[in-house]
PDB file of N, CA and C in Angstrom:
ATOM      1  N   UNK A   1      27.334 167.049  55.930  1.00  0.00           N
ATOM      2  CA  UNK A   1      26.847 168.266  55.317  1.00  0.00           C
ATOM      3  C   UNK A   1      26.130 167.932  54.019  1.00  0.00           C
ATOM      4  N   UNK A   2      25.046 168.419  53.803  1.00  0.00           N
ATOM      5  CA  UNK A   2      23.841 167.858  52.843  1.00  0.00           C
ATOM      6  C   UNK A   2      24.701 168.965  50.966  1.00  0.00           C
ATOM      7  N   UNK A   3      24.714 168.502  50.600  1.00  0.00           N
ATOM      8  CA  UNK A   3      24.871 168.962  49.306  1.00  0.00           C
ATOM      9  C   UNK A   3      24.017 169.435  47.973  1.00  0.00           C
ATOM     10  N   UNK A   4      24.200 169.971  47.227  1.00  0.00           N
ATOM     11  CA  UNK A   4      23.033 170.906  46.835  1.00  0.00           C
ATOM     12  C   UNK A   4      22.391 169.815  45.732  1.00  0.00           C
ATOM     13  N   UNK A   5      23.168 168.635  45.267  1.00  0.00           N
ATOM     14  CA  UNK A   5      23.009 167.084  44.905  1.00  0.00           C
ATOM     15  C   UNK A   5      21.915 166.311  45.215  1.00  0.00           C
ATOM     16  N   UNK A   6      21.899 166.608  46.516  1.00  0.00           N
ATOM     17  CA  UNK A   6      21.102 165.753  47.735  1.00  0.00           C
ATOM     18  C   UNK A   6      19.662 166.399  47.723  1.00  0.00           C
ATOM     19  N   UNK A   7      18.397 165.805  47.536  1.00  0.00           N
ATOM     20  CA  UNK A   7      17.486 166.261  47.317  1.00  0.00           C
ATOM     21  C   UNK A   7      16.936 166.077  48.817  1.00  0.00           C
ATOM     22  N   UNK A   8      15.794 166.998  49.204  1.00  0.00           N
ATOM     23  CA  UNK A   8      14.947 167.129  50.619  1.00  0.00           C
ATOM     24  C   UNK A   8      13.829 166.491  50.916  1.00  0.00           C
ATOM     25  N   UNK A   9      13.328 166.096  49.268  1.00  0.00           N
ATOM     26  CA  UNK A   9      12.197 165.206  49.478  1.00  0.00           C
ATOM     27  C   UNK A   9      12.198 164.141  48.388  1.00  0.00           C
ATOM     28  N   UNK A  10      11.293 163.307  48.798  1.00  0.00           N
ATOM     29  CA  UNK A  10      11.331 161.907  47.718  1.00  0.00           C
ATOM     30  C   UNK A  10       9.816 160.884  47.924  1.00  0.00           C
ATOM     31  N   UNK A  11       9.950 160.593  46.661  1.00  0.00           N
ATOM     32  CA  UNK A  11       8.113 160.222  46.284  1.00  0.00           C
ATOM     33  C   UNK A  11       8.108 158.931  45.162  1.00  0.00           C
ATOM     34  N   UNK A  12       7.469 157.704  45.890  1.00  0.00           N
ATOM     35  CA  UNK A  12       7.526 157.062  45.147  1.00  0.00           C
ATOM     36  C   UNK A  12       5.837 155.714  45.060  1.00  0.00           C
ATOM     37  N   UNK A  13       5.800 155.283  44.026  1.00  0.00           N
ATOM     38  CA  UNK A  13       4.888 154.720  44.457  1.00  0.00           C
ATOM     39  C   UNK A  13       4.865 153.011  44.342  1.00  0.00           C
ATOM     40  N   UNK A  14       4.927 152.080  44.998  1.00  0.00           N
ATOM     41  CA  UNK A  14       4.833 150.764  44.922  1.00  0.00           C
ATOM     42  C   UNK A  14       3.563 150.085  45.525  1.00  0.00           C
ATOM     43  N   UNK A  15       3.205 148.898  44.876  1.00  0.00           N
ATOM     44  CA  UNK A  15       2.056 147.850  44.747  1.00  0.00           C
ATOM     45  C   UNK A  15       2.838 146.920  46.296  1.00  0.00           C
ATOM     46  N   UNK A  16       1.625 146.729  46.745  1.00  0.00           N
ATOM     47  CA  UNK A  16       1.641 145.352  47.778  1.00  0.00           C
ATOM     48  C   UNK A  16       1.554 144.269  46.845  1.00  0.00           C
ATOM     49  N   UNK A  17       2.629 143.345  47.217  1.00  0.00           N
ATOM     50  CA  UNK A  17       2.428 141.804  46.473  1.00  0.00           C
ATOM     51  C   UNK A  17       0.381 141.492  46.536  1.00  0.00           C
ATOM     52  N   UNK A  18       0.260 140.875  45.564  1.00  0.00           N
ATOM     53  CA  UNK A  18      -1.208 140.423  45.463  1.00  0.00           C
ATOM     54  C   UNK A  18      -1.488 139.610  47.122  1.00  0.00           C
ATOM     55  N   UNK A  19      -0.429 138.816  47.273  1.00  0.00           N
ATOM     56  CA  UNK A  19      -0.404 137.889  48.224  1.00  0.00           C
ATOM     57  C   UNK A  19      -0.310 138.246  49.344  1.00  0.00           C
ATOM     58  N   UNK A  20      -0.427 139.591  49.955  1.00  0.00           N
ATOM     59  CA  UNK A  20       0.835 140.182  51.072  1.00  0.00           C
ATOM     60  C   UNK A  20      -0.252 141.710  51.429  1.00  0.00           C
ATOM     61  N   UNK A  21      -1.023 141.135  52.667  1.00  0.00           N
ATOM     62  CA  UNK A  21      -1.670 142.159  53.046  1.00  0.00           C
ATOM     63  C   UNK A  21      -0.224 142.954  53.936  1.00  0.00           C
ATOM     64  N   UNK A  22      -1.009 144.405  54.547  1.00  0.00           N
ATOM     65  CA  UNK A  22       0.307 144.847  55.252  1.00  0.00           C
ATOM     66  C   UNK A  22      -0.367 144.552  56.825  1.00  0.00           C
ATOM     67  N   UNK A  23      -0.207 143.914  57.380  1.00  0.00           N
ATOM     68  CA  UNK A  23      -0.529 143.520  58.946  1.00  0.00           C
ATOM     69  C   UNK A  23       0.765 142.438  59.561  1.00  0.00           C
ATOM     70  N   UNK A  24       0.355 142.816  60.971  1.00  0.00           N
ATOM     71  CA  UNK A  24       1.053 141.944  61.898  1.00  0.00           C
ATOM     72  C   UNK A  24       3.070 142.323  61.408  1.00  0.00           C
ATOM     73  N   UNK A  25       3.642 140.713  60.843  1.00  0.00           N
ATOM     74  CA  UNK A  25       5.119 140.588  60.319  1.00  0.00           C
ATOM     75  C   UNK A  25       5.407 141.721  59.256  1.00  0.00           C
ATOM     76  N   UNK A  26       4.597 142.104  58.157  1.00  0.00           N
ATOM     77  CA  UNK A  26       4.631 143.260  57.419  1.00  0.00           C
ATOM     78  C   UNK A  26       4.972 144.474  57.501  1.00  0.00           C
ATOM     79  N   UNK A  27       4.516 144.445  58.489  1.00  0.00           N
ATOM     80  CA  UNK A  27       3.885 145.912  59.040  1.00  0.00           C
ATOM     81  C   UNK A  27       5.279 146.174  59.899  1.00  0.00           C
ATOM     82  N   UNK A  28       5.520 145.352  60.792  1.00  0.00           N
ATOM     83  CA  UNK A  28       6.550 145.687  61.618  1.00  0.00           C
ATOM     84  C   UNK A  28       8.142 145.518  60.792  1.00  0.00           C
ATOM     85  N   UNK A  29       8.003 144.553  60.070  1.00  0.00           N
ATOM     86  CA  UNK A  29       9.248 144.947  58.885  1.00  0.00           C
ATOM     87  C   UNK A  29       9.201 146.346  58.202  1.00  0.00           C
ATOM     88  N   UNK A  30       8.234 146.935  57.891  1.00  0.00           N
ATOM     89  CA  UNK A  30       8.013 148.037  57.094  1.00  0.00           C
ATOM     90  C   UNK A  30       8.246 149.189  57.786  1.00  0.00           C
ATOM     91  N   UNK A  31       8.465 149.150  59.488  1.00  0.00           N
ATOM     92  CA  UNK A  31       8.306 150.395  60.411  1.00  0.00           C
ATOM     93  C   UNK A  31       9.766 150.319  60.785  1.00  0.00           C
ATOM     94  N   UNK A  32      10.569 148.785  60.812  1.00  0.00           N
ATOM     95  CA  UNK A  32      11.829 148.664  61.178  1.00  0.00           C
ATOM     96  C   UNK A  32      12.383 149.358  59.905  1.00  0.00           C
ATOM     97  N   UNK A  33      12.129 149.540  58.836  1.00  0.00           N
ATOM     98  CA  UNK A  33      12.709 150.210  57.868  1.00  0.00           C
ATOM     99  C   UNK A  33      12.610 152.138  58.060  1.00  0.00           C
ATOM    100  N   UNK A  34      11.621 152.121  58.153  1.00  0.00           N
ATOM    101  CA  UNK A  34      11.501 153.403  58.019  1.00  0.00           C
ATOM    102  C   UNK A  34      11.995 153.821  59.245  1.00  0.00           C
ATOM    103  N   UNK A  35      12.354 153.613  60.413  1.00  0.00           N
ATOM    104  CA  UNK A  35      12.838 153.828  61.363  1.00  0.00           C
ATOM    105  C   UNK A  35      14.867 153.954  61.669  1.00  0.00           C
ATOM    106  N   UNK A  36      15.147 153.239  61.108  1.00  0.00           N
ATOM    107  CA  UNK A  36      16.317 153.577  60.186  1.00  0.00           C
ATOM    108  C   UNK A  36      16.850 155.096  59.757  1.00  0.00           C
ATOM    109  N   UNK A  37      15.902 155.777  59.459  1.00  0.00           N
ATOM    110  CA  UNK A  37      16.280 157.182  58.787  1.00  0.00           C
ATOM    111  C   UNK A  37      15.446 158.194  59.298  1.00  0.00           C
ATOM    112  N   UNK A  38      16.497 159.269  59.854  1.00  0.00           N
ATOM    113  CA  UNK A  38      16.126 160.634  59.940  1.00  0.00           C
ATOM    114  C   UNK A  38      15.117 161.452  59.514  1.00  0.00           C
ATOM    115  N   UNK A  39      14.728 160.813  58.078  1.00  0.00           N
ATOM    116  CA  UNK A  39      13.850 161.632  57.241  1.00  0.00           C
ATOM    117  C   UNK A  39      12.094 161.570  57.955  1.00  0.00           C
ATOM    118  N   UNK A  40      11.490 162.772  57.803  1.00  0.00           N
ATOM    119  CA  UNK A  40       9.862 162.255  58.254  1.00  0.00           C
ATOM    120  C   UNK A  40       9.485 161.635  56.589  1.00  0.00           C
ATOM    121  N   UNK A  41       8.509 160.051  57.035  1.00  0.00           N
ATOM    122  CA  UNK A  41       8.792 159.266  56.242  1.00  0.00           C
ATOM    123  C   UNK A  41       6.835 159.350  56.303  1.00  0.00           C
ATOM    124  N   UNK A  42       6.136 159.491  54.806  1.00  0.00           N
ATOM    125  CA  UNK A  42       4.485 158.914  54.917  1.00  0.00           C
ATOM    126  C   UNK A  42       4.586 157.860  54.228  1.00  0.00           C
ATOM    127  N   UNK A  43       3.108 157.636  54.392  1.00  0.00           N
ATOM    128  CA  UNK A  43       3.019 156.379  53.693  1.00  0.00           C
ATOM    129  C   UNK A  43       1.397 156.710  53.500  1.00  0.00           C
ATOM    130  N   UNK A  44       0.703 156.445  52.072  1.00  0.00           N
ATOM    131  CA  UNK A  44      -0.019 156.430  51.593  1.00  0.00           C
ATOM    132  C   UNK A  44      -0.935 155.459  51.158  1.00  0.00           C
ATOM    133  N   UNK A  45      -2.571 155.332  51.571  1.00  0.00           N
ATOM    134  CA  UNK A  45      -2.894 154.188  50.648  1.00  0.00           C
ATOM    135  C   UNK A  45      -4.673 154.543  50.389  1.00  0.00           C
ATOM    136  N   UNK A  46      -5.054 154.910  49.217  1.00  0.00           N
ATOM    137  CA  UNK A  46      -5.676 155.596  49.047  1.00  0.00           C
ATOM    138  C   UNK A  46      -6.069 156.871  49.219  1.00  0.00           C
ATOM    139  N   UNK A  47      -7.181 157.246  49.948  1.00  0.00           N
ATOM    140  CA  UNK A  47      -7.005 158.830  50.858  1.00  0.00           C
ATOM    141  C   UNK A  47      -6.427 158.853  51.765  1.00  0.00           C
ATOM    142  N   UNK A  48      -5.841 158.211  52.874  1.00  0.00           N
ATOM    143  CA  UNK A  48      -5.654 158.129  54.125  1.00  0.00           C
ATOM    144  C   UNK A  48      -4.072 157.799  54.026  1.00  0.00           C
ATOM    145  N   UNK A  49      -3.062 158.736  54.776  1.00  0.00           N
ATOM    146  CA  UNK A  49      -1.480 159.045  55.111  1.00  0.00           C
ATOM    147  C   UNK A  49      -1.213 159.082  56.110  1.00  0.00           C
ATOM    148  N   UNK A  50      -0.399 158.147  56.294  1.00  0.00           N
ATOM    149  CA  UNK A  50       0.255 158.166  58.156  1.00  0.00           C
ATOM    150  C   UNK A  50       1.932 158.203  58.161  1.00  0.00           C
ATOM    151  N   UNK A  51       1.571 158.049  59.393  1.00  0.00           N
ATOM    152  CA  UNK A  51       3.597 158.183  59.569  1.00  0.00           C
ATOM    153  C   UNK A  51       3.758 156.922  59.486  1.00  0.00           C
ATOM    154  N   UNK A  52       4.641 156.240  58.643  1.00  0.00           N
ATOM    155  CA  UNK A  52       5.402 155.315  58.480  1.00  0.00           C
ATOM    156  C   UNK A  52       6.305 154.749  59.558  1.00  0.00           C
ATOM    157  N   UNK A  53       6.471 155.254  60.477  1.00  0.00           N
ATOM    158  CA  UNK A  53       7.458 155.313  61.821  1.00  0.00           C
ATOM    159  C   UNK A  53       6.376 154.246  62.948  1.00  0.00           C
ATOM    160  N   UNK A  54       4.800 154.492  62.500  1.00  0.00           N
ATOM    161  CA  UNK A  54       3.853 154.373  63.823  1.00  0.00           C
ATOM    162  C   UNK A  54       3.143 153.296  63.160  1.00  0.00           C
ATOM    163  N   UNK A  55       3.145 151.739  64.235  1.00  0.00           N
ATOM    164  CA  UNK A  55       2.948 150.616  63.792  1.00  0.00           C
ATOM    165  C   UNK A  55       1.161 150.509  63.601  1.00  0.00           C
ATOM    166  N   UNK A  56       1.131 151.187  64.814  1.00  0.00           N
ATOM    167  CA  UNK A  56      -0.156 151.170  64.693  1.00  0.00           C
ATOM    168  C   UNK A  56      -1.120 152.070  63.835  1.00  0.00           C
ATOM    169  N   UNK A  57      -0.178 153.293  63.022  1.00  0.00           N
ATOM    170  CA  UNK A  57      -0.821 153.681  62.043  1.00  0.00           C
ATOM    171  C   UNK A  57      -0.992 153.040  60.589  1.00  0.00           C
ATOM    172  N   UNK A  58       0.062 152.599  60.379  1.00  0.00           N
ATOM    173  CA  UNK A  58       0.538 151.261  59.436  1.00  0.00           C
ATOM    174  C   UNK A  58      -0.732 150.361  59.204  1.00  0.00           C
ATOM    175  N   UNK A  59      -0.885 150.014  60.529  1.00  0.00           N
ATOM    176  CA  UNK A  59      -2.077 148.279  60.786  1.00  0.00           C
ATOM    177  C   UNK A  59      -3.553 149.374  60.312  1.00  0.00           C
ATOM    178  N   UNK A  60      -3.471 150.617  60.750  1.00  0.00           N
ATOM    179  CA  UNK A  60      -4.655 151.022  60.741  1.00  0.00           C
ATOM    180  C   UNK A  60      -5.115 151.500  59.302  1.00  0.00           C
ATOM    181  N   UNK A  61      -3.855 151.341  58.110  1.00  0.00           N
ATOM    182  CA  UNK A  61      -4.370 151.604  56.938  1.00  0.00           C
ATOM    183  C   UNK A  61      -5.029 150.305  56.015  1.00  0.00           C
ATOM    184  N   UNK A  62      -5.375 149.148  56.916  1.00  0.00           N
ATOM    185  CA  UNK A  62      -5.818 148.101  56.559  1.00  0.00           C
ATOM    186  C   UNK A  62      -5.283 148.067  54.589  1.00  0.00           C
ATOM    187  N   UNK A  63      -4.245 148.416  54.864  1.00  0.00           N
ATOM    188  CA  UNK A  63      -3.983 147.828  53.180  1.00  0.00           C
ATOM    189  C   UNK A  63      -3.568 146.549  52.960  1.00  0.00           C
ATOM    190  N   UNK A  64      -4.819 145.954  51.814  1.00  0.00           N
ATOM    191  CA  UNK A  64      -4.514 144.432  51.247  1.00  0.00           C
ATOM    192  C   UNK A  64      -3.647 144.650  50.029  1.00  0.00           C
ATOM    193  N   UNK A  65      -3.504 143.135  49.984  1.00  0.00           N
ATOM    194  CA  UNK A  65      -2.448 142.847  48.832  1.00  0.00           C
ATOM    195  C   UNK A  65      -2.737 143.258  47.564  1.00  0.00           C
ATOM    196  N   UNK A  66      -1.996 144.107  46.437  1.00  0.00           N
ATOM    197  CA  UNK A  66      -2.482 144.841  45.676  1.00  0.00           C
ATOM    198  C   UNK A  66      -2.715 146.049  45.719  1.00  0.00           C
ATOM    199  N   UNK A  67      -2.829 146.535  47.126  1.00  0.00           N
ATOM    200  CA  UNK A  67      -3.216 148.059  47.079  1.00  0.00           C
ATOM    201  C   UNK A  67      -1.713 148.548  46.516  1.00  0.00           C
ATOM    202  N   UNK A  68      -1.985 149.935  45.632  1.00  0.00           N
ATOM    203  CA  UNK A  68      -0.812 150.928  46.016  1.00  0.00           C
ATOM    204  C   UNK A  68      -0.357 151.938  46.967  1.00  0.00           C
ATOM    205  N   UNK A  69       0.692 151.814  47.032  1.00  0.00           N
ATOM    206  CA  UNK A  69       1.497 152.589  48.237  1.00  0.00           C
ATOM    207  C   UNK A  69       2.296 153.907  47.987  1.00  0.00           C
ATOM    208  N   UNK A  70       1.643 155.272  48.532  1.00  0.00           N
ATOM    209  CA  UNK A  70       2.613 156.245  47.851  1.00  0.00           C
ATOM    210  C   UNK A  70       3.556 156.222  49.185  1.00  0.00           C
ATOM    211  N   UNK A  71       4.796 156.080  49.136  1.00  0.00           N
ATOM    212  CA  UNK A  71       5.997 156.649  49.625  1.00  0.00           C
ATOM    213  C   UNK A  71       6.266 158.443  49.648  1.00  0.00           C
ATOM    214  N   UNK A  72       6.252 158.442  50.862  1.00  0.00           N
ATOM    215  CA  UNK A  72       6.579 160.122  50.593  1.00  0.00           C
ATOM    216  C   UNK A  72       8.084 160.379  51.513  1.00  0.00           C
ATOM    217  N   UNK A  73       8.658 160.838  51.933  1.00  0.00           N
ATOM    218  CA  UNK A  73      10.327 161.173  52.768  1.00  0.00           C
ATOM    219  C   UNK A  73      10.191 162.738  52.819  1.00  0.00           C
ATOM    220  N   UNK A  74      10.397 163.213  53.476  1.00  0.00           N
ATOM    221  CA  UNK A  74      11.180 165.144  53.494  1.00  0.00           C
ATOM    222  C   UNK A  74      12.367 165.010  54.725  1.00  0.00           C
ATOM    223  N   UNK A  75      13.764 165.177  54.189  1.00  0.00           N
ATOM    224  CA  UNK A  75      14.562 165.301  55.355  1.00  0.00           C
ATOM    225  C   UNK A  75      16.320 164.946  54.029  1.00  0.00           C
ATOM    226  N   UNK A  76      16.945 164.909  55.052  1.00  0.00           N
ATOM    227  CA  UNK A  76      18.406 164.561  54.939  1.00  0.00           C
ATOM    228  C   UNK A  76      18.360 163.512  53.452  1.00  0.00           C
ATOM    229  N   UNK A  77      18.149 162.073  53.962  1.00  0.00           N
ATOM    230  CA  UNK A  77      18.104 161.053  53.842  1.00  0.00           C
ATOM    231  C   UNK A  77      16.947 160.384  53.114  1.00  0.00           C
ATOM    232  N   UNK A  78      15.877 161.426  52.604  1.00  0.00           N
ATOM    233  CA  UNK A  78      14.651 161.252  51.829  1.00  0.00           C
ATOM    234  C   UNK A  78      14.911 160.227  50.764  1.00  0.00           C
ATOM    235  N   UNK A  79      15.662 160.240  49.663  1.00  0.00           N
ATOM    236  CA  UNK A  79      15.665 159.258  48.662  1.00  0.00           C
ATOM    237  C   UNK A  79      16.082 157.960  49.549  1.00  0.00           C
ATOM    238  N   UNK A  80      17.030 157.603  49.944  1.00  0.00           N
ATOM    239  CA  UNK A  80      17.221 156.410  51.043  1.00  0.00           C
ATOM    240  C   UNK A  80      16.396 155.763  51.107  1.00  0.00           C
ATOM    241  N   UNK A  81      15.589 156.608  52.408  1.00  0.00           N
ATOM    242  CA  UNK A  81      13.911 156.219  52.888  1.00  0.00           C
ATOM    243  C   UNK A  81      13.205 155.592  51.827  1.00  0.00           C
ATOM    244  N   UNK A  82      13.424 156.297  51.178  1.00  0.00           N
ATOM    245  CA  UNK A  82      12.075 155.817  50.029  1.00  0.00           C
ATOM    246  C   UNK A  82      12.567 155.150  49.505  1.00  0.00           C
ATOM    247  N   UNK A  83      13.425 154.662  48.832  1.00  0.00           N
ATOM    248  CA  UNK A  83      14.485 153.496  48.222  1.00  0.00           C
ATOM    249  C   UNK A  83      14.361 152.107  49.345  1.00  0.00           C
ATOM    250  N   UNK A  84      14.841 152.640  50.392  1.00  0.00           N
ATOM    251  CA  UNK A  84      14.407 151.421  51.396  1.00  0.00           C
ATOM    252  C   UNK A  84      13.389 150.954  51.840  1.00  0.00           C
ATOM    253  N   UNK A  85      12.492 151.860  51.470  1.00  0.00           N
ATOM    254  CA  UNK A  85      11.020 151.048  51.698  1.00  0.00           C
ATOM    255  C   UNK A  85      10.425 150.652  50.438  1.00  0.00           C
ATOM    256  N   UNK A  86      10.619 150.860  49.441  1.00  0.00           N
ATOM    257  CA  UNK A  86      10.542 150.318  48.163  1.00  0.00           C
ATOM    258  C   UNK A  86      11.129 149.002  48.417  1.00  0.00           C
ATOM    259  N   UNK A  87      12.385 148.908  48.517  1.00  0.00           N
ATOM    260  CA  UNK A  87      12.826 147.252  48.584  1.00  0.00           C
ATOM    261  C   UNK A  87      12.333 146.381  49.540  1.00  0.00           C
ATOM    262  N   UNK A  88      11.935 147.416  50.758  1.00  0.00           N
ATOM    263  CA  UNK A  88      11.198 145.958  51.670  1.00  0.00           C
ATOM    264  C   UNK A  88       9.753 146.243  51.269  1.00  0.00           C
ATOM    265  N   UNK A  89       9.165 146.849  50.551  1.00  0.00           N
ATOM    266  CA  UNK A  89       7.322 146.041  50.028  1.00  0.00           C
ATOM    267  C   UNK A  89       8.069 145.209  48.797  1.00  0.00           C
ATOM    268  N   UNK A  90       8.586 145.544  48.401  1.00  0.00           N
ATOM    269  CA  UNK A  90       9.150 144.123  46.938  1.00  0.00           C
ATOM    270  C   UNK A  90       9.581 142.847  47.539  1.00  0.00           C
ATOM    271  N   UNK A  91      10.183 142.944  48.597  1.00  0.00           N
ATOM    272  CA  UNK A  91      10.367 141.932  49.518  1.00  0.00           C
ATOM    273  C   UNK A  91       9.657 141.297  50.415  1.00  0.00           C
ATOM    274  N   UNK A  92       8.572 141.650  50.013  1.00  0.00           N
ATOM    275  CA  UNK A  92       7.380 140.873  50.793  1.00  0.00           C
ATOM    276  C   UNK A  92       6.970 140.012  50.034  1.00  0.00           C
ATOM    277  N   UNK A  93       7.000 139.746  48.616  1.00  0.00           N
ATOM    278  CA  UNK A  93       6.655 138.893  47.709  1.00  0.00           C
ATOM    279  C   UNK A  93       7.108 137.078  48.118  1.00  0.00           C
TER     280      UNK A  93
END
Protein backbone atom coordinates (compact mmCIF):
# COMPACT_ATOMS: atom_id res chain seq x y z
CA UNK A 1 0.00 0.00 0.00
CA UNK A 2 1.65 3.26 -1.39
CA UNK A 3 1.84 5.94 1.37
CA UNK A 4 1.19 9.52 1.20
CA UNK A 5 5.43 9.59 1.79
CA UNK A 6 5.82 7.81 -1.39
CA UNK A 7 5.93 10.12 -4.25
CA UNK A 8 4.20 9.12 -8.01
CA UNK A 9 6.72 10.64 -9.98
CA UNK A 10 10.51 11.19 -10.15
CA UNK A 11 12.98 13.26 -12.37
CA UNK A 12 16.38 13.24 -12.60
CA UNK A 13 19.10 14.19 -14.74
CA UNK A 14 22.58 12.35 -15.39
CA UNK A 15 25.65 12.75 -17.96
CA UNK A 16 26.87 9.64 -20.06
CA UNK A 17 30.53 8.92 -19.06
CA UNK A 18 32.60 10.98 -21.82
CA UNK A 19 33.81 7.46 -22.74
CA UNK A 20 30.49 5.50 -22.88
CA UNK A 21 28.23 5.94 -25.84
CA UNK A 22 24.70 4.26 -25.00
CA UNK A 23 24.64 1.29 -27.68
CA UNK A 24 24.80 -2.40 -27.94
CA UNK A 25 26.16 -3.70 -23.78
CA UNK A 26 24.84 -0.17 -22.50
CA UNK A 27 21.88 -0.06 -23.71
CA UNK A 28 20.81 -3.48 -22.72
CA UNK A 29 22.20 -2.96 -19.10
CA UNK A 30 20.17 0.23 -18.98
CA UNK A 31 16.72 -1.61 -20.17
CA UNK A 32 17.62 -4.61 -17.68
CA UNK A 33 17.32 -1.87 -15.12
CA UNK A 34 14.47 -0.18 -15.94
CA UNK A 35 12.68 -3.29 -16.42
CA UNK A 36 12.94 -4.19 -12.86
CA UNK A 37 10.15 -1.70 -11.86
CA UNK A 38 6.56 -1.22 -12.25
CA UNK A 39 6.92 2.40 -12.77
CA UNK A 40 6.43 3.82 -16.65
CA UNK A 41 10.06 4.78 -16.85
CA UNK A 42 11.39 7.81 -19.93
CA UNK A 43 14.35 8.53 -20.81
CA UNK A 44 15.44 11.69 -22.37
CA UNK A 45 18.20 13.00 -24.59
CA UNK A 46 17.83 16.16 -26.05
CA UNK A 47 14.33 16.63 -27.80
CA UNK A 48 13.60 13.14 -28.33
CA UNK A 49 11.89 10.66 -25.15
CA UNK A 50 11.36 7.09 -25.26
CA UNK A 51 10.43 4.34 -23.08
CA UNK A 52 13.26 3.20 -21.25
CA UNK A 53 11.77 -0.42 -21.15
CA UNK A 54 12.31 -0.56 -25.34
CA UNK A 55 15.89 -1.52 -26.45
CA UNK A 56 15.41 -0.48 -29.53
CA UNK A 57 14.16 2.88 -28.54
CA UNK A 58 17.20 3.32 -26.29
CA UNK A 59 19.75 2.42 -29.50
CA UNK A 60 17.55 4.78 -31.44
CA UNK A 61 18.40 7.83 -29.24
CA UNK A 62 21.93 7.51 -30.62
CA UNK A 63 23.23 9.14 -27.38
CA UNK A 64 27.14 9.62 -27.18
CA UNK A 65 29.26 9.88 -24.35
CA UNK A 66 28.61 13.12 -22.61
CA UNK A 67 25.21 13.62 -23.65
CA UNK A 68 22.68 14.35 -20.78
CA UNK A 69 20.05 12.10 -19.75
CA UNK A 70 16.70 13.24 -18.25
CA UNK A 71 15.27 10.34 -16.19
CA UNK A 72 11.64 10.61 -15.85
CA UNK A 73 9.42 7.46 -13.61
CA UNK A 74 5.40 7.98 -12.87
CA UNK A 75 4.16 4.92 -10.87
CA UNK A 76 4.54 3.06 -7.42
CA UNK A 77 8.22 2.73 -7.46
CA UNK A 78 9.19 6.09 -9.41
CA UNK A 79 12.09 7.30 -7.14
CA UNK A 80 13.64 3.59 -7.25
CA UNK A 81 13.51 3.71 -11.04
CA UNK A 82 15.17 6.70 -11.23
CA UNK A 83 17.69 6.04 -8.47
CA UNK A 84 18.43 2.81 -10.32
CA UNK A 85 19.06 4.10 -13.42
CA UNK A 86 21.10 6.82 -12.13
CA UNK A 87 23.50 4.20 -10.66
CA UNK A 88 23.73 2.10 -13.72
CA UNK A 89 24.72 5.33 -16.23
CA UNK A 90 27.43 6.11 -13.29
CA UNK A 91 28.34 2.66 -13.74
CA UNK A 92 29.19 2.74 -17.04
CA UNK A 93 32.24 4.75 -16.31
Amino acid sequence: MRTSSEPLSAEALVALPDAVDLHARPAADFVRTAMRFSADVRVAAGEREVDAKSLLSILALGARGGTSLRLRAEGQDATAAVDALSDCVAAFA
